[in-house]
N, C-alpha and C. Protein backbone atom coordinates (compact mmCIF):
# COMPACT_ATOMS: atom_id res chain seq x y z
N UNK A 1 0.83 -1.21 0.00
CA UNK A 1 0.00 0.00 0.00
C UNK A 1 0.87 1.26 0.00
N UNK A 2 1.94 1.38 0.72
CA UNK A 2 2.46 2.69 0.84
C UNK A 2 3.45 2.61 -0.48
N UNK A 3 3.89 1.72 -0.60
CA UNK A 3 4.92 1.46 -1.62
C UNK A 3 3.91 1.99 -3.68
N UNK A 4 3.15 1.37 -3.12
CA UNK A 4 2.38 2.58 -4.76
C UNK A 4 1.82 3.59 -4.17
N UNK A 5 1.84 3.78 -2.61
CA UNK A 5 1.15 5.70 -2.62
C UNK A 5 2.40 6.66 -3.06
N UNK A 6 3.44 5.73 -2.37
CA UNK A 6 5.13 6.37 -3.12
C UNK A 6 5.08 6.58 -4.68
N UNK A 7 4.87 5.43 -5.08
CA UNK A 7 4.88 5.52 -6.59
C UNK A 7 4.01 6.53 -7.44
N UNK A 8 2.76 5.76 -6.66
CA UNK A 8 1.83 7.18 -7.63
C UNK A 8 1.91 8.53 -7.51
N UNK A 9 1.94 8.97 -6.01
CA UNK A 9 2.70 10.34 -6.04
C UNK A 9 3.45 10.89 -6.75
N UNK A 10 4.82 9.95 -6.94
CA UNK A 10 5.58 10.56 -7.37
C UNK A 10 5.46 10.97 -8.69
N UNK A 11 5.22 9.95 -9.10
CA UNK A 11 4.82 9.92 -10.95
C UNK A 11 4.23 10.87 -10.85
N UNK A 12 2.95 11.37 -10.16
CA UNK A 12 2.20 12.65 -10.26
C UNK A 12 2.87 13.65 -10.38
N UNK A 13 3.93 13.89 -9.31
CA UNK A 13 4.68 14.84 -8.81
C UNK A 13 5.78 14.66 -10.06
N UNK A 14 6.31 14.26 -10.47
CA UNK A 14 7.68 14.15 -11.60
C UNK A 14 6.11 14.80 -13.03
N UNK A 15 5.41 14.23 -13.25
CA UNK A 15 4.75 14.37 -14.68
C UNK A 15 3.89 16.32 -14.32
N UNK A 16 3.74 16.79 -13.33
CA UNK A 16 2.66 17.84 -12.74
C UNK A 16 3.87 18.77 -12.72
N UNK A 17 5.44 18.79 -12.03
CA UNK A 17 5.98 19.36 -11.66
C UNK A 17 6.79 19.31 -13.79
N UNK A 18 7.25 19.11 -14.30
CA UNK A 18 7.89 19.61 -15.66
C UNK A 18 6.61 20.26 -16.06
N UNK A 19 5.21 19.84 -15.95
CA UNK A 19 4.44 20.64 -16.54
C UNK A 19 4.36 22.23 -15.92
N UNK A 20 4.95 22.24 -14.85
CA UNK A 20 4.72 23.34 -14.40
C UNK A 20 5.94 24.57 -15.11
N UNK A 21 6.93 24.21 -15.81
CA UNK A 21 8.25 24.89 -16.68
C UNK A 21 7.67 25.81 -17.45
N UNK A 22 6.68 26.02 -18.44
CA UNK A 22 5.58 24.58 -18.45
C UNK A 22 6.49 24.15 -20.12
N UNK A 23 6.26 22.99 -20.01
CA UNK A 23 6.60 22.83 -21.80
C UNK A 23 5.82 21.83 -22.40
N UNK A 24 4.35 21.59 -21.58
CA UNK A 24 3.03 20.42 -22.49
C UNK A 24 2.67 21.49 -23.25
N UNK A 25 2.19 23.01 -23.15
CA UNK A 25 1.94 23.56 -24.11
C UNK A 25 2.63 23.83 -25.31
N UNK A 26 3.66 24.02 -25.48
CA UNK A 26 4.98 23.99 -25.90
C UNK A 26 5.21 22.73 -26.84
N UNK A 27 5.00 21.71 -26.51
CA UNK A 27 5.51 20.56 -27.27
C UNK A 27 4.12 19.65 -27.34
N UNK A 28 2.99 20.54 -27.59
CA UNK A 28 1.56 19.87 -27.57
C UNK A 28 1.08 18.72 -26.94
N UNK A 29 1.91 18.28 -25.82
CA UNK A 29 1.20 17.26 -25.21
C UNK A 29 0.15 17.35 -24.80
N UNK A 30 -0.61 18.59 -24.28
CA UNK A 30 -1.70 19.22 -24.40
C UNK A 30 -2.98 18.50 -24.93
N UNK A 31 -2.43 18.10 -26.57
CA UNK A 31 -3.62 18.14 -27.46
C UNK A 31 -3.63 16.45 -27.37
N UNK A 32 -2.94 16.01 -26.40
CA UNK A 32 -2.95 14.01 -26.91
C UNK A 32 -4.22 13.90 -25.89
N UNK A 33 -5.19 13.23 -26.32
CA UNK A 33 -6.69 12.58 -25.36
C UNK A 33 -6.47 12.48 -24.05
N UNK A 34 -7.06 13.56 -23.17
CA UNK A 34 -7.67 13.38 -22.43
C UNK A 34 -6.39 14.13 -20.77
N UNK A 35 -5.35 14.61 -21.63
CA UNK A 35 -4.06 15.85 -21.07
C UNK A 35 -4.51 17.07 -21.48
N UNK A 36 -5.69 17.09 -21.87
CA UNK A 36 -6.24 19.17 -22.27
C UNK A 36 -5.58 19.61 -20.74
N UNK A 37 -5.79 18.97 -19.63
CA UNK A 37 -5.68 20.01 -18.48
C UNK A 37 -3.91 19.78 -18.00
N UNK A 38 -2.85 19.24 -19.11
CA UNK A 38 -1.80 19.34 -18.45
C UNK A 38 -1.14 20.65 -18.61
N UNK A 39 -1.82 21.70 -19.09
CA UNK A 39 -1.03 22.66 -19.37
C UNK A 39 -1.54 24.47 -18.84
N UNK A 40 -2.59 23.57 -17.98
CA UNK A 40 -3.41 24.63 -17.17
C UNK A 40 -2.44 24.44 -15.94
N UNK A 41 -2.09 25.45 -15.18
CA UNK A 41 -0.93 26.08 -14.62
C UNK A 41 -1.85 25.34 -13.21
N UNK A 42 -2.94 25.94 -12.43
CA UNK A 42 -3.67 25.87 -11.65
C UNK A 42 -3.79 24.93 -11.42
N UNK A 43 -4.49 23.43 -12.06
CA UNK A 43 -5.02 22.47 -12.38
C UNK A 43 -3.33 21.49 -11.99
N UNK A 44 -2.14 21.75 -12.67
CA UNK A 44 -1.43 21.54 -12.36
C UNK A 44 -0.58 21.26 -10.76
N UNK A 45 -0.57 22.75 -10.57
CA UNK A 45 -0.04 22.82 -9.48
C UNK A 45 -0.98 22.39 -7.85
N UNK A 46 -2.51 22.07 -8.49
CA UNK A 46 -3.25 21.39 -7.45
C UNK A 46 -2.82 20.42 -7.44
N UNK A 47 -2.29 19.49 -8.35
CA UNK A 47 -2.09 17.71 -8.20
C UNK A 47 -1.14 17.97 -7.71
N UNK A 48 -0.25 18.85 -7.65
CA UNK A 48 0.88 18.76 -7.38
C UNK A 48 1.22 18.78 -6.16
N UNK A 49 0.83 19.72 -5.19
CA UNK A 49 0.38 19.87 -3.81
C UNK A 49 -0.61 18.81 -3.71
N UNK A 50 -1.14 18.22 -4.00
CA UNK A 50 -1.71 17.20 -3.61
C UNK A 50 -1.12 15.97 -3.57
N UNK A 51 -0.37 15.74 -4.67
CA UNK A 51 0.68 14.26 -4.52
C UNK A 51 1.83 14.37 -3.26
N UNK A 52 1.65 15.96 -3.33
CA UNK A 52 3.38 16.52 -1.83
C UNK A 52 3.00 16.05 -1.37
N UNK A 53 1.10 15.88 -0.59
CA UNK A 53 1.06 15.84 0.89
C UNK A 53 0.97 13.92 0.67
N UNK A 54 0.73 13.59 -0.43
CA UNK A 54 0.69 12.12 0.18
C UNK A 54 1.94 11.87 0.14
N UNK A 55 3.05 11.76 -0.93
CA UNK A 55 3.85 11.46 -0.60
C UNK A 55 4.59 11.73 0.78
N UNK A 56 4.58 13.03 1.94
CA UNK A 56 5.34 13.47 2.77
C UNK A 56 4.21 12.23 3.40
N UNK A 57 3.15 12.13 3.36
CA UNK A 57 2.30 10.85 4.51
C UNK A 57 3.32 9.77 4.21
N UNK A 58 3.78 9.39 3.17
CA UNK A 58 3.88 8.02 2.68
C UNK A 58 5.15 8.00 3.76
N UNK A 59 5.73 8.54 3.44
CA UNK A 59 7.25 9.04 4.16
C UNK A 59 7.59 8.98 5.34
N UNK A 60 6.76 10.01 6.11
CA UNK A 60 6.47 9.80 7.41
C UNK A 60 6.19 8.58 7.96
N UNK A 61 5.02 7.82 7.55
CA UNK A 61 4.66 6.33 7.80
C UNK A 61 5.75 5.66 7.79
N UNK A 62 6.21 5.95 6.69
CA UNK A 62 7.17 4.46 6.70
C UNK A 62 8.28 4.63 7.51
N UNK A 63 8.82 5.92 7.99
CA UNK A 63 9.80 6.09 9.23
C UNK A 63 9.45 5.24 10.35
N UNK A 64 8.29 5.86 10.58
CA UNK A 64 7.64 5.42 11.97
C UNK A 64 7.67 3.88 12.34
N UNK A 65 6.75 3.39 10.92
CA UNK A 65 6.63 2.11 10.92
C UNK A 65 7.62 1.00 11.35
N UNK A 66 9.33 1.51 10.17
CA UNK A 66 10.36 0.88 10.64
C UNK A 66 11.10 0.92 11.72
N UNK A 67 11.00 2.53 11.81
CA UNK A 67 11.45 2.63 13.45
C UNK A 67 11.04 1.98 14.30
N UNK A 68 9.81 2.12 14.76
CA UNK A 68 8.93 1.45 15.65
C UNK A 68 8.91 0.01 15.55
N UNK A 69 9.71 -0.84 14.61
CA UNK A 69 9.75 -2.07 14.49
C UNK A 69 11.03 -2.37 14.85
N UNK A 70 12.31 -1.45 14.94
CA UNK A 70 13.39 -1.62 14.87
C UNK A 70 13.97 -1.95 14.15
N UNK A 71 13.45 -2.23 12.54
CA UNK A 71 14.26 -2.96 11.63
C UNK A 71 14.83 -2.03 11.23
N UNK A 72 15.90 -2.49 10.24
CA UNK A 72 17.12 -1.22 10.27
C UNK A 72 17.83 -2.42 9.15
N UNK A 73 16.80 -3.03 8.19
CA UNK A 73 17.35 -4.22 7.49
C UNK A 73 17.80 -3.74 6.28
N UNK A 74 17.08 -2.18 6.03
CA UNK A 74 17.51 -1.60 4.77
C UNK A 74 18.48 -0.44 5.22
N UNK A 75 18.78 -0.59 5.94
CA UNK A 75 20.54 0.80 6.15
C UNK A 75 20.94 0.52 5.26
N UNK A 76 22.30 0.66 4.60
CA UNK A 76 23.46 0.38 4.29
C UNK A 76 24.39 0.14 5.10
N UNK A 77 25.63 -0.86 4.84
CA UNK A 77 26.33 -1.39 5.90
C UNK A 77 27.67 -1.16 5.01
N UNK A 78 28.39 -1.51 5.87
CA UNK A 78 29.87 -1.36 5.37
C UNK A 78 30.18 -2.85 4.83
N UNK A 79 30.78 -2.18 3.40
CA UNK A 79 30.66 -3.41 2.53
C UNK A 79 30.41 -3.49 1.00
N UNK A 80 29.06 -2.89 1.54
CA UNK A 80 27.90 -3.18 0.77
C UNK A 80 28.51 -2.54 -0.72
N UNK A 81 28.91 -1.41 -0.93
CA UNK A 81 29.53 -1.56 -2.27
C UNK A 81 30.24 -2.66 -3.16
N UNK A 82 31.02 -2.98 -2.56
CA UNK A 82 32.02 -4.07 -2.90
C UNK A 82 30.97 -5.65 -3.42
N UNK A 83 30.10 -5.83 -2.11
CA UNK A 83 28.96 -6.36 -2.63
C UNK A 83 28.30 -6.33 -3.83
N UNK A 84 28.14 -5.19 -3.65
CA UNK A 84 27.30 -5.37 -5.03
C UNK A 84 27.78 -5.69 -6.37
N UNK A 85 29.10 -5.12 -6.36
CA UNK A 85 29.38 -5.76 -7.15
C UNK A 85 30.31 -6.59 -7.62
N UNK A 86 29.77 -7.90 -6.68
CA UNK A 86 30.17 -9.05 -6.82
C UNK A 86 28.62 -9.79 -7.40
N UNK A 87 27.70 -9.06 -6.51
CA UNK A 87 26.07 -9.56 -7.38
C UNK A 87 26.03 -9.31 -8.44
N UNK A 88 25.95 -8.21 -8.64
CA UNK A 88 26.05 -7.76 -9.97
C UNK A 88 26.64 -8.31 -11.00
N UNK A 89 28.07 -9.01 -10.89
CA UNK A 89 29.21 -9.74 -11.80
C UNK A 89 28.39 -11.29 -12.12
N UNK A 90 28.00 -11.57 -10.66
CA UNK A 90 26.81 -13.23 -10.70
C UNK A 90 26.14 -12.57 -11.51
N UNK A 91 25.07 -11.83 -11.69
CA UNK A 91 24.13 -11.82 -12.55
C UNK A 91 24.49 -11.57 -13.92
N UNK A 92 25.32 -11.42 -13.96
CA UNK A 92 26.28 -11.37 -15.61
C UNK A 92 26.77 -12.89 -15.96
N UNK A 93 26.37 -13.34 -15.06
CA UNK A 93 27.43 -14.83 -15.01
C UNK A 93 28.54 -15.07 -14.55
N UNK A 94 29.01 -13.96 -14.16
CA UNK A 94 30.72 -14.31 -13.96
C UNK A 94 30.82 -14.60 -12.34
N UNK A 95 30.95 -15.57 -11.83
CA UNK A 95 31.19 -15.92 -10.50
C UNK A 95 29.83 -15.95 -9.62
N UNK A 96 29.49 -16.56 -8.51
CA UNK A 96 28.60 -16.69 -7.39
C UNK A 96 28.21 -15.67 -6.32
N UNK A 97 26.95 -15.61 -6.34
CA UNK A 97 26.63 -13.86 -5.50
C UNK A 97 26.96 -14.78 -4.01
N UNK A 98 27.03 -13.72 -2.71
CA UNK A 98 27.29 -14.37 -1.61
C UNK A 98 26.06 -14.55 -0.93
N UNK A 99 26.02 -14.84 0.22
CA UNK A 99 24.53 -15.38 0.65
C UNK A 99 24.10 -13.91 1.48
N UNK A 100 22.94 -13.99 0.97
CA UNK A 100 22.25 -12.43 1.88
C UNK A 100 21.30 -12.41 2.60
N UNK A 101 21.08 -11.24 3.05
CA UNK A 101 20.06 -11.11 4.13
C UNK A 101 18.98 -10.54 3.65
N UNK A 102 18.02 -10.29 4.24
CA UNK A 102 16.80 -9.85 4.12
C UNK A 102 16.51 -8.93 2.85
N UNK A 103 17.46 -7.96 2.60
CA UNK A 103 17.84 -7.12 1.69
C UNK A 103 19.06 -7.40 0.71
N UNK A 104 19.54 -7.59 -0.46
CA UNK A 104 21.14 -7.64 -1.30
C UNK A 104 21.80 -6.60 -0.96
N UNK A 105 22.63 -6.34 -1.13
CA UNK A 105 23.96 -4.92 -0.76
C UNK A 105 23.40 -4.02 -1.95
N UNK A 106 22.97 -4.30 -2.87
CA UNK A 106 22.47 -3.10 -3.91
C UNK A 106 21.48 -2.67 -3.62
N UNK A 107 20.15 -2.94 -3.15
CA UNK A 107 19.15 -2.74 -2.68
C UNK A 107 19.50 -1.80 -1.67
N UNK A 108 20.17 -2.07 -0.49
CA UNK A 108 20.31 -1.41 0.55
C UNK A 108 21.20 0.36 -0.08
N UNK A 109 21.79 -0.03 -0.99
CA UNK A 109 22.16 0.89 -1.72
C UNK A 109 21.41 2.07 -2.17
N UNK A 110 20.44 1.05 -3.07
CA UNK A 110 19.31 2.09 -3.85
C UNK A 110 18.64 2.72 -2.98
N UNK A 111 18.54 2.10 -2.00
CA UNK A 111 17.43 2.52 -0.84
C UNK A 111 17.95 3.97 0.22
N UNK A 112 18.95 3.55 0.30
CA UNK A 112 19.75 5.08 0.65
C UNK A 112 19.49 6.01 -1.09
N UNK A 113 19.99 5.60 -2.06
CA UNK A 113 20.12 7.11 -3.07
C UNK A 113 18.63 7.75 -3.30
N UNK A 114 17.90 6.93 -3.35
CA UNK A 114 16.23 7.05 -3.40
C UNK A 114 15.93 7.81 -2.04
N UNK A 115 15.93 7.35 -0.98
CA UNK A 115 15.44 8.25 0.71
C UNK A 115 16.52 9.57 0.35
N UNK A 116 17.58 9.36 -0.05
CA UNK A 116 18.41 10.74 0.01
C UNK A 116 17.27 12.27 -0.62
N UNK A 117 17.42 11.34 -2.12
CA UNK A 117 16.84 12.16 -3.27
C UNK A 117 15.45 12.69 -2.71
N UNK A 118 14.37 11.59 -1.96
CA UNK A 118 13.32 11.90 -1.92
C UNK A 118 13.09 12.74 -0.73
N UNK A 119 14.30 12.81 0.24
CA UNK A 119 14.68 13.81 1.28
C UNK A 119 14.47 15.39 0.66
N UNK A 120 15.31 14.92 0.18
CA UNK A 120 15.94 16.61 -0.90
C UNK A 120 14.92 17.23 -1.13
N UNK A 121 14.37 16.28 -2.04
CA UNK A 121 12.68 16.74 -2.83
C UNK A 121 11.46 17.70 -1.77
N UNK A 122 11.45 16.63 -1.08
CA UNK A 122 10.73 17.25 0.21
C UNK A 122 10.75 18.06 1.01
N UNK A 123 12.09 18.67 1.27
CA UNK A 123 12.90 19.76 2.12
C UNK A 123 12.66 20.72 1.22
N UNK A 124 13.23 21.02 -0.04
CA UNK A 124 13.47 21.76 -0.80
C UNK A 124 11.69 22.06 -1.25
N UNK A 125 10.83 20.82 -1.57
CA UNK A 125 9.61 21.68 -1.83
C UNK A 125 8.95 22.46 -1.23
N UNK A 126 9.09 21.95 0.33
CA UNK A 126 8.72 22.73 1.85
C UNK A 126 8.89 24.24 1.66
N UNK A 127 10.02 24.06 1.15
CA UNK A 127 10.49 25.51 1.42
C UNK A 127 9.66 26.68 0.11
N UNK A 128 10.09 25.74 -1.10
CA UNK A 128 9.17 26.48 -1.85
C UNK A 128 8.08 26.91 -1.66
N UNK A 129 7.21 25.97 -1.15
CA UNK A 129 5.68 26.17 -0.33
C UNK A 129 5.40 27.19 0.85
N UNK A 130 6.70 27.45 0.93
CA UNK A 130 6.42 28.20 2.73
C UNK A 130 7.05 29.83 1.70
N UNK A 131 7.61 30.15 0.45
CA UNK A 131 7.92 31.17 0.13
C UNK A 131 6.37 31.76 -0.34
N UNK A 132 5.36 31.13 -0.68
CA UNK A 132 4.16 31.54 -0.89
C UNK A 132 3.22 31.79 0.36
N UNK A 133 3.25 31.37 1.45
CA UNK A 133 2.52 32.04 2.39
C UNK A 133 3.04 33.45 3.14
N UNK A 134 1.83 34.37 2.68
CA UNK A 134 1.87 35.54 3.36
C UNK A 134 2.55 35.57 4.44
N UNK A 135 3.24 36.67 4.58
CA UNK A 135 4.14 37.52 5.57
C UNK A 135 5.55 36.91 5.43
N UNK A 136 5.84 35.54 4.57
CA UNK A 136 6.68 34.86 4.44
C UNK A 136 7.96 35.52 3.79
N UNK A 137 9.11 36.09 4.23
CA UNK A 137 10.33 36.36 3.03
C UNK A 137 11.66 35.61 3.63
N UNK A 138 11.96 35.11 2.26
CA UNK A 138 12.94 34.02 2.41
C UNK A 138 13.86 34.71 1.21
N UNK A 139 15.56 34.81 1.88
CA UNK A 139 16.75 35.23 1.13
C UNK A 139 16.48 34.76 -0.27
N UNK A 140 16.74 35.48 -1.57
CA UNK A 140 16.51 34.91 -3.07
C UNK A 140 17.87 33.72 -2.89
N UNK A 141 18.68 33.94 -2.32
CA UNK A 141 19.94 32.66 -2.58
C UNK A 141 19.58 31.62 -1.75
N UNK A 142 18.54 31.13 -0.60
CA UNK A 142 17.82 29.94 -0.40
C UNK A 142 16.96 29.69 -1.15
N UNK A 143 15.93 30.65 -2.07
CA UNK A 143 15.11 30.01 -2.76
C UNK A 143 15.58 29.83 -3.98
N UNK A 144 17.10 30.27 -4.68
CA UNK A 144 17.54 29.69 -6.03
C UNK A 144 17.93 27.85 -5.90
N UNK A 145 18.54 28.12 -4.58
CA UNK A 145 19.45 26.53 -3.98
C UNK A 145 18.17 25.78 -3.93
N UNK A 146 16.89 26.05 -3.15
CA UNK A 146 15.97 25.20 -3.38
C UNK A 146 15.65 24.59 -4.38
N UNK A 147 15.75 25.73 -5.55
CA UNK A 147 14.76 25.33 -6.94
C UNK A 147 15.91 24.35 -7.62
N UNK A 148 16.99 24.93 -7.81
CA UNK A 148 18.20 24.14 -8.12
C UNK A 148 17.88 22.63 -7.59
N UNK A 149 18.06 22.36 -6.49
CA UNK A 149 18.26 21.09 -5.71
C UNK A 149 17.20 20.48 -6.32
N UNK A 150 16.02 20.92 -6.08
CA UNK A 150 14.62 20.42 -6.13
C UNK A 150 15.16 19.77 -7.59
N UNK A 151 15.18 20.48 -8.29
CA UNK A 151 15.02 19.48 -10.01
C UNK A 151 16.30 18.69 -10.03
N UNK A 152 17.38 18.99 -9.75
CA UNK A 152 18.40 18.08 -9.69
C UNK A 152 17.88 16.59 -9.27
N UNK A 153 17.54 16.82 -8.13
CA UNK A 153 16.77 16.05 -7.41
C UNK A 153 15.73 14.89 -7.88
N UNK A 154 15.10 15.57 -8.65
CA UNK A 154 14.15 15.03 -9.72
C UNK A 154 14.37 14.41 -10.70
N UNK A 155 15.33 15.35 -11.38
CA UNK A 155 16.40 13.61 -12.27
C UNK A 155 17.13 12.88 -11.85
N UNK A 156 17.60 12.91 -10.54
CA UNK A 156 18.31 11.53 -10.26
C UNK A 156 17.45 10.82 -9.37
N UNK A 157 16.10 10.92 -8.99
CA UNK A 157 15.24 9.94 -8.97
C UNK A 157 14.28 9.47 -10.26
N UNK A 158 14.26 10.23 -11.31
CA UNK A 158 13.70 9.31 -12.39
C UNK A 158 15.42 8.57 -13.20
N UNK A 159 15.91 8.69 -12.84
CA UNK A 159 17.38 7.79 -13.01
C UNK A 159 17.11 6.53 -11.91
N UNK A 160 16.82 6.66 -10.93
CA UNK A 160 16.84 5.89 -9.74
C UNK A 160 15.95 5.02 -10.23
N UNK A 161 14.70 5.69 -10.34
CA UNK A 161 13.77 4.45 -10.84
C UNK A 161 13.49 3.90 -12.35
N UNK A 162 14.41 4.49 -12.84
CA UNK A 162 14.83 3.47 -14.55
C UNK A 162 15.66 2.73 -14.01
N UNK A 163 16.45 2.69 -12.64
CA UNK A 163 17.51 1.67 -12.55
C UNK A 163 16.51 0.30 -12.36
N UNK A 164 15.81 1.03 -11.06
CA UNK A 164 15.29 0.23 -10.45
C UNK A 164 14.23 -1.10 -11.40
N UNK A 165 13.77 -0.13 -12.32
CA UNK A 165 13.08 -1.00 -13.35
C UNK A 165 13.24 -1.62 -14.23
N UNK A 166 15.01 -1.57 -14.42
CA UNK A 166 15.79 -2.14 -15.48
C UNK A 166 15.99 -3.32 -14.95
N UNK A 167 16.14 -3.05 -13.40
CA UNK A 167 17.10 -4.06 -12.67
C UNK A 167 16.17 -5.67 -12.59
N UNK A 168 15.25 -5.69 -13.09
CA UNK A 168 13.97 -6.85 -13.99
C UNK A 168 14.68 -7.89 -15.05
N UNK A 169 15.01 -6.99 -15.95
CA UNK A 169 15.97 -7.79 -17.15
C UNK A 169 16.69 -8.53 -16.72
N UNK A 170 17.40 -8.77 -15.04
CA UNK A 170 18.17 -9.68 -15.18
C UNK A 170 17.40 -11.04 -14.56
N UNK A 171 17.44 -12.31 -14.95
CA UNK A 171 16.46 -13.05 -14.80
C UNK A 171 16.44 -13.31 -13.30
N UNK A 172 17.56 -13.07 -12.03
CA UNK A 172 17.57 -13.40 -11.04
C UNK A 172 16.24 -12.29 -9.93
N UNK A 173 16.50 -11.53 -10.86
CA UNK A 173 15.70 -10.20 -9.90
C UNK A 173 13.73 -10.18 -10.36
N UNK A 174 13.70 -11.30 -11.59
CA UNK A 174 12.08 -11.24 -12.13
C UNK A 174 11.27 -11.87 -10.93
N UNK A 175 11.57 -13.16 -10.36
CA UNK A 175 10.84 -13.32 -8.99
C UNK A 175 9.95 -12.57 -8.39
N UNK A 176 10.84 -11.02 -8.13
CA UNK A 176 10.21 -10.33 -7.53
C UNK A 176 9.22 -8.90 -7.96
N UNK A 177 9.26 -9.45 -9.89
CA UNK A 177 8.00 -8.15 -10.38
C UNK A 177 6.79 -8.61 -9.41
N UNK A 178 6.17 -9.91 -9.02
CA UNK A 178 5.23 -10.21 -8.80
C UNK A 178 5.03 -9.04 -7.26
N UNK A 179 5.78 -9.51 -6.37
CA UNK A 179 5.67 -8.57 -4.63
C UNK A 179 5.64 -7.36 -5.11
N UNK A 180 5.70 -6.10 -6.58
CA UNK A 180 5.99 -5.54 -6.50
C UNK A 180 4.22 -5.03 -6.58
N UNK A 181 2.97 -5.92 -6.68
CA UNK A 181 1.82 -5.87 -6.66
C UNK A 181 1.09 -7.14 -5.56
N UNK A 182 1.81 -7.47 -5.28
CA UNK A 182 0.78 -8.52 -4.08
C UNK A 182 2.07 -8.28 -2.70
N UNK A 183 2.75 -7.83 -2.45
CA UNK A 183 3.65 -7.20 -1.60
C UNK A 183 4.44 -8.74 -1.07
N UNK A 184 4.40 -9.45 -1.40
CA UNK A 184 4.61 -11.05 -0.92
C UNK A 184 5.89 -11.42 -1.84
N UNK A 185 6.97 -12.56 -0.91
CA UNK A 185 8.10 -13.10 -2.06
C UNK A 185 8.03 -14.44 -1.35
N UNK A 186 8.01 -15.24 -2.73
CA UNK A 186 8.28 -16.78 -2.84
C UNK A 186 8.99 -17.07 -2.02
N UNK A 187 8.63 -18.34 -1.04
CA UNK A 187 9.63 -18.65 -0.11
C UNK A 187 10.58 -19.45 -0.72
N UNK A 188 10.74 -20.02 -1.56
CA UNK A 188 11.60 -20.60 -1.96
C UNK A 188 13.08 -19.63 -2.89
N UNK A 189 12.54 -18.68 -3.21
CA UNK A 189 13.17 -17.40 -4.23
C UNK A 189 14.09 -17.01 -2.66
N UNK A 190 13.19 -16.91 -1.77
CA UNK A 190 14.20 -16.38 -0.29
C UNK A 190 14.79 -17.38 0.24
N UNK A 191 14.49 -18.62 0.17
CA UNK A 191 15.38 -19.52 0.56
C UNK A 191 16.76 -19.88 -0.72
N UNK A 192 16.55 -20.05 -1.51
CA UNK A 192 17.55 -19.51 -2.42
C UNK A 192 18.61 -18.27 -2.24
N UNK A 193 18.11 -17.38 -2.42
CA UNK A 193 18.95 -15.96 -2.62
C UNK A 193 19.04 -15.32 -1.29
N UNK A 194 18.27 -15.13 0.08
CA UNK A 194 18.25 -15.07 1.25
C UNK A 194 18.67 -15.90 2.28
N UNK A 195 19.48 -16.90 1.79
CA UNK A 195 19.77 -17.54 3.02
C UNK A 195 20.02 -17.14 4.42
N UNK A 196 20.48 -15.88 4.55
CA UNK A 196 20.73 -15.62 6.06
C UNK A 196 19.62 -15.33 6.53
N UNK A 197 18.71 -14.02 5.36
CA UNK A 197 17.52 -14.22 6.00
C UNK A 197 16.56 -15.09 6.67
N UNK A 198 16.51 -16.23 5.84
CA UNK A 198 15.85 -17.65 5.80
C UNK A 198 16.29 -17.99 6.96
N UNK A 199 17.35 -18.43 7.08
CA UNK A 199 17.57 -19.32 8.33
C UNK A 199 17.33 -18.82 9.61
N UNK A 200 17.66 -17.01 9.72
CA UNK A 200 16.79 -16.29 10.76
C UNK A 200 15.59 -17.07 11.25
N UNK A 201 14.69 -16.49 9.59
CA UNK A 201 13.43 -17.24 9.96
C UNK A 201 12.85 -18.14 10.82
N UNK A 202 13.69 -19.52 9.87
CA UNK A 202 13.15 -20.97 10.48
C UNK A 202 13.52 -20.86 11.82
N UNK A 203 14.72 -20.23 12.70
CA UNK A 203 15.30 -20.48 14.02
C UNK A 203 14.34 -19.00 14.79
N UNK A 204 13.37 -19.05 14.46
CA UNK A 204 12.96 -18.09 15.30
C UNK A 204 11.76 -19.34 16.09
C-alpha cells in the first residue's frame, strides 16, 4: 500500500511538476486525449500539492513504521559496495553472489540514493511552499538553492527508478515483479537468494 502511494505520487509529482516549466503547451502534449488540463498552470499545481502531501504521509509512515519495528534491514552497511558488485558480476554470469540477508547490498544501496533524493525533494519543496505564504520572506539565494536542488533532485530519482526498473531484465531479480503488486516473495526465491535471512526465519 504505501509502496504505490510512493509511486503514484511521485509519478504525479515528476509528470505535474515539468508541466509546471511549463513545456506540455509547448511541445503539444496538451492536445494528446484526455491531457487538455496538463497545461493549465492551476489544475497543475493542485495535483501537485496534492501528490506533496501524500507522498510526505507516505514518508512519514514508513519512518515510523520501521522505526517502531526496529528494523534497520535496509541501512546500508559497510561493505555493501564491494557487494554489489560481486552480485552484480553473478548476474552477468561471472562468478557466485554471496549469501544475503533480508535485503542484497544493492538494494540497501538504492534505498539510501532514493530516501536521500526523496529527502531533498521534500525539504526543498517545503520551502518552496512556505515562500508563498503571506508575511513569508525568504533570502533569493535559499530560494535559487531550493529550486536548483529540487530538479536536480528530480532527475536523479527518475534515473533511480529506470535503474530500479531495469534491474527486472536480469532473470535473477524477475521473482520479484510479482511482490511488486501482491507485496509477498516466494519462499523458496528467499530460501535460495536469502539464506541468512531464511535461516533467521526458520530459528525463530
Amino acid at each position: 500500500m504505501i509502496h504505490w502511494l510512493v509511486a503514484t505520487s511521485t509519478f504525479v509529482l515528476i509528470f505535474t511538476g515539468i508541466g509546471q516549466m511549463p513545456v506540455y503547451k509547448r511541445y503539444l502534449v496538451d492536445q494528446l486525449p484526455g491531457l487538455g488540463w496538463s497545461s493549465n498552470y492551476a489544475v497543475t499545481v493542485f495535483l501537485h500539492y496534492l501528490a506533496a502531501m501524500i507522498l510526505v504521509f507516505a514518508a512519514v509512515f514508513h519512518l515510523v513504521y520501521f522505526i517502531g519495528k526496529k528494523d534497520f534491514s535496509l541501512i546500508p552497511r559497510k561493505g555493501d559496495f564491494k557487494e554489489s558488485l560481486i552480485i552484480i558480476a553473478a548476474m552477468l554470469g561471472k562468478g557466485k553472489e554471496p549469501e544475503n540477508d533480508k535485503f542484497l547490498a544493492e538494494q540497501r544501496l538504492a534505498y539510501a540514493y532514493m530516501f536521500l533524493n526523496f529527502a531533498v525533494i521534500i525539504i526543498t519543496g517545503l520551502v518552496k511552499v512556505a515562500k508563498n505564504l503571506s508575511g513569508v520572506q525568504l533570502p533569493h539565494g535559499v530560494l535559487n538553492w531550493s529550486t536548483q536542488l529540487h530538479n536536480l533532485a528530480m532527475v536523479l530519482l527518475i534515473l533511480g527508478i529506470a535503474a530500479h526498473l531495469i534491474a527486472f531484465v536480469f532473470k535473477n531479480n524477475r521473482p520479484l515483479f510479482s511482490s511488486i503488486f501482491t507485496g509477498k516473495v516466494d519462499l523458496a526465491y528467499v530460501k535460495r537468494r536469502h539464506s541468512l535471512w531464511y535461516r533467521r526465519l526458520v530459528d525463530r
